[in-house]
N, C-alpha and C. Protein backbone atom coordinates (compact mmCIF):
# COMPACT_ATOMS: atom_id res chain seq x y z
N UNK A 1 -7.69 -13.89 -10.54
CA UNK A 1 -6.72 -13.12 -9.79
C UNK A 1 -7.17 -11.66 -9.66
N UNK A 2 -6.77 -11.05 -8.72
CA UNK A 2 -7.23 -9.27 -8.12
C UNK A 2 -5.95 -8.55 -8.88
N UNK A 3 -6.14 -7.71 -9.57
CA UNK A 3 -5.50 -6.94 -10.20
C UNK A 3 -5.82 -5.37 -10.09
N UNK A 4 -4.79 -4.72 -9.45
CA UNK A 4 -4.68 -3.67 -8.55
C UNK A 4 -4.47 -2.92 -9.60
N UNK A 5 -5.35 -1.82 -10.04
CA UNK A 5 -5.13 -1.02 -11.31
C UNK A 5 -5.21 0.48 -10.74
N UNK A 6 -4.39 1.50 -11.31
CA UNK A 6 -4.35 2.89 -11.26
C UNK A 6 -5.47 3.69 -10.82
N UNK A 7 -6.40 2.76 -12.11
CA UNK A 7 -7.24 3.84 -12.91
C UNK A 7 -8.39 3.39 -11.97
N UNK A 8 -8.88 2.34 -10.67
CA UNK A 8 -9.33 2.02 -10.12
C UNK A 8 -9.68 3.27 -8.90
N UNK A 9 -11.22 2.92 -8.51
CA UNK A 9 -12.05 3.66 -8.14
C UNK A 9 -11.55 4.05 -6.29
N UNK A 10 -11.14 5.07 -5.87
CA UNK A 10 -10.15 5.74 -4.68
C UNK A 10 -11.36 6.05 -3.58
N UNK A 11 -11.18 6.10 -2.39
CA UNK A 11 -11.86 6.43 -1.38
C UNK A 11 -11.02 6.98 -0.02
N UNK A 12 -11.36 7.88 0.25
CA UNK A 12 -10.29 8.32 1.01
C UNK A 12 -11.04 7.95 2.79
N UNK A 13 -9.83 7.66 3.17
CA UNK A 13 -10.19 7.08 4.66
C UNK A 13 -9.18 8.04 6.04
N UNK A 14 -9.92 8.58 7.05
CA UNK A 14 -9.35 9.19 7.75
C UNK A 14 -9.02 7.81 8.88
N UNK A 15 -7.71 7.98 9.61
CA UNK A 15 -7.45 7.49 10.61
C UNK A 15 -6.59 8.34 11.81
N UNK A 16 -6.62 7.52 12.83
CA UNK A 16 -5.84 7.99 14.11
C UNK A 16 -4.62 7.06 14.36
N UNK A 17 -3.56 7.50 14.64
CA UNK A 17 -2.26 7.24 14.59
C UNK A 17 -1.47 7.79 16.19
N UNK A 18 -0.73 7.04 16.20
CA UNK A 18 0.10 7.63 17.89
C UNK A 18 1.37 8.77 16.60
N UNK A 19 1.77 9.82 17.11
CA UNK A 19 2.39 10.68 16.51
C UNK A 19 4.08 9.97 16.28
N UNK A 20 4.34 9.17 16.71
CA UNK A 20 5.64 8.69 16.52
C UNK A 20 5.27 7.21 15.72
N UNK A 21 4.35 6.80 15.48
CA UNK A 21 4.19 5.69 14.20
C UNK A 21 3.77 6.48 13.03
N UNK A 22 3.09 7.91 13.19
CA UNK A 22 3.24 8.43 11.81
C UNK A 22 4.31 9.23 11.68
N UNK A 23 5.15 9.76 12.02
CA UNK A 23 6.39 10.47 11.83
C UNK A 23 7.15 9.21 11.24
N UNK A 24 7.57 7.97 12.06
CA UNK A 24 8.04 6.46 11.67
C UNK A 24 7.63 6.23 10.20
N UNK A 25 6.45 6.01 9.87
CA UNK A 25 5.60 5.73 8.85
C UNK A 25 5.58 6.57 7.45
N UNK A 26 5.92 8.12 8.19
CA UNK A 26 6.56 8.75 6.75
C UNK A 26 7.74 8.85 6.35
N UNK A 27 8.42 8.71 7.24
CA UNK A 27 10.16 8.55 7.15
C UNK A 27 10.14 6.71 6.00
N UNK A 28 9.18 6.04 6.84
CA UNK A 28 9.60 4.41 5.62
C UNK A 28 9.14 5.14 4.40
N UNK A 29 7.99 5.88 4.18
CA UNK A 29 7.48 6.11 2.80
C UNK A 29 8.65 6.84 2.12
N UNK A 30 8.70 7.69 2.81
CA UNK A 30 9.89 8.61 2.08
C UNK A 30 11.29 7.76 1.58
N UNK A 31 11.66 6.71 2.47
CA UNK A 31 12.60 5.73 2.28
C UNK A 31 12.30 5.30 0.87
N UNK A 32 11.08 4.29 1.15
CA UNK A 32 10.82 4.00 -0.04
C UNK A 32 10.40 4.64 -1.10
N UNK A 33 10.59 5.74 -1.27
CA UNK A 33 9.88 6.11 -2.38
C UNK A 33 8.79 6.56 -2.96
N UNK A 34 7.94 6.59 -1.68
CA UNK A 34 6.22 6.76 -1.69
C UNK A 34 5.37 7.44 -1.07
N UNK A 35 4.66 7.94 -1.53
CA UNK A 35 3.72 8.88 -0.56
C UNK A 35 3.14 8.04 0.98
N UNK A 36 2.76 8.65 1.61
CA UNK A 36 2.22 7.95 2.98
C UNK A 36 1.74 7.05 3.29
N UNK A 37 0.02 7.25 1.75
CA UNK A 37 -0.61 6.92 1.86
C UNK A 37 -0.36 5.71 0.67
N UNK A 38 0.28 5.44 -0.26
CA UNK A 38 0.95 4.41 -0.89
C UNK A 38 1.59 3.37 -0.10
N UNK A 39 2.41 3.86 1.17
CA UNK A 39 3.02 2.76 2.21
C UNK A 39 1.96 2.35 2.74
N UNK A 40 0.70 2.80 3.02
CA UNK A 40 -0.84 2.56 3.77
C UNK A 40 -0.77 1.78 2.71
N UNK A 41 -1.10 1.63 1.79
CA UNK A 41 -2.04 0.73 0.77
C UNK A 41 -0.97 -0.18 0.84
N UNK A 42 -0.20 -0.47 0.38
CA UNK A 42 0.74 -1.71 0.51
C UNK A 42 0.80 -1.91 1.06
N UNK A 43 1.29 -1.88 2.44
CA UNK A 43 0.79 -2.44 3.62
C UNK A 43 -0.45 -3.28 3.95
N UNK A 44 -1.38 -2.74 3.51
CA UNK A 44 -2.30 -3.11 3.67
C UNK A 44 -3.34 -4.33 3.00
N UNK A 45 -2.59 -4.11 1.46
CA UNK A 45 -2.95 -4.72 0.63
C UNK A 45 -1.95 -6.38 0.73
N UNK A 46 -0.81 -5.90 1.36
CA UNK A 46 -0.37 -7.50 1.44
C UNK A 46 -0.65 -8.09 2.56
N UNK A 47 -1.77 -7.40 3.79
CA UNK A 47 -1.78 -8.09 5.07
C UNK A 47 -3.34 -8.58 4.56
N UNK A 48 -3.96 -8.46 3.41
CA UNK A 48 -5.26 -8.67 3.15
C UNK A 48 -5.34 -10.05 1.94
N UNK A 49 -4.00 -9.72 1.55
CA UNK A 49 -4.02 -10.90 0.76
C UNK A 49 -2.52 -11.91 1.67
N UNK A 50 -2.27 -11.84 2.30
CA UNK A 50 -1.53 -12.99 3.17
C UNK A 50 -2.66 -13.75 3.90
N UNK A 51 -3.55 -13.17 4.09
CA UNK A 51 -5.00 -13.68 4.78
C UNK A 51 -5.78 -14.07 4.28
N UNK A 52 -5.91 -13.90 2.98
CA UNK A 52 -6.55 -14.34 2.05
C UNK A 52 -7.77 -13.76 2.10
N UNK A 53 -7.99 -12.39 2.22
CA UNK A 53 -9.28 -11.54 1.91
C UNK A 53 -9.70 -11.41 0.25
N UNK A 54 -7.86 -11.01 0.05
CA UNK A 54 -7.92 -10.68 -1.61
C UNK A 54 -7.29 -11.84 -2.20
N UNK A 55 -7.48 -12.54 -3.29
CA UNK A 55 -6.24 -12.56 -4.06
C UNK A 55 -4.99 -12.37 -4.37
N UNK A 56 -4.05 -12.62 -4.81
CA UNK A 56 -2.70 -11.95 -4.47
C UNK A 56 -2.97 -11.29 -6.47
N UNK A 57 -1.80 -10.24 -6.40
CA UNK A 57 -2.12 -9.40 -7.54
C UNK A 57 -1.41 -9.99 -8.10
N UNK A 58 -2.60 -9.88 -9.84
CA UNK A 58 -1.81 -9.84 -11.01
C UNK A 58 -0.71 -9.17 -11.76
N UNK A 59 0.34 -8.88 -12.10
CA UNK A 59 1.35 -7.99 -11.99
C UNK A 59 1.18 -8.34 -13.26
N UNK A 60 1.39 -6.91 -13.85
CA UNK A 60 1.67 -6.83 -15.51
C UNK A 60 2.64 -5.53 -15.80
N UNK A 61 3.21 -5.63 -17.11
CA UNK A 61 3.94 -4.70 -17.37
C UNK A 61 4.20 -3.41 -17.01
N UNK A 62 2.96 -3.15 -17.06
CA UNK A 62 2.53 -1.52 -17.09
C UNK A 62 2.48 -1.22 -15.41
N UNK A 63 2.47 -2.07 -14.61
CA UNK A 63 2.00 -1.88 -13.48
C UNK A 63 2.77 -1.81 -12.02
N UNK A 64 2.77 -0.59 -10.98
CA UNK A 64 3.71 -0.51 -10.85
C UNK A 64 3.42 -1.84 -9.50
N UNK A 65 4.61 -2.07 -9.19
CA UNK A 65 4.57 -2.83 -7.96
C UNK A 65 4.30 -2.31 -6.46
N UNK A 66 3.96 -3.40 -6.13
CA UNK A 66 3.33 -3.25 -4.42
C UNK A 66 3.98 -4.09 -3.26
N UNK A 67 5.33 -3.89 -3.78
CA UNK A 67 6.33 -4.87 -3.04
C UNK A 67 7.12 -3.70 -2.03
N UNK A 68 6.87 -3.93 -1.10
CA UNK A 68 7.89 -2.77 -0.02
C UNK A 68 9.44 -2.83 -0.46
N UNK A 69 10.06 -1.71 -0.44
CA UNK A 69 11.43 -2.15 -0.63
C UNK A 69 12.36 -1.46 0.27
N UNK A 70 13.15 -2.24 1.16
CA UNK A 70 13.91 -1.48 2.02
C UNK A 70 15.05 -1.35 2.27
């Protein structure tokens, strides 16, 4: 199983956005609870493992979740 850890190695990625899906996009983060780029990774991370790129994550105690909540 893929186990999505903190302490795991970050790369930062620039993208292009239409200005009203990122205004949209920080308003959900902010909803939820999360920086921008946290709604990016979750997002992202469950359209990669619904597809089966990744694994689906190991969830452990310590760890926070990657479940959207709305």
């Amino acid at each position: 199983m893929y186990s999505m850890k903190t302490t795991q190695k970050r790369i930062s990625l620039s993208i292009s956005l239409p200005l009203e899906l990122r205004d949209a996009a920080r308003q959900a983060a902010f909803d939820d609870n999360r920086s921008l780029s946290g709604l990016i990774a979750a997002l992202l991370l469950d359209y990669v493992q619904r597809e089966q790129y990744l694994p689906p994550v190991r969830k452990s105690a310590d760890q926070s979740s990657v479940t959207l909540h709305r």
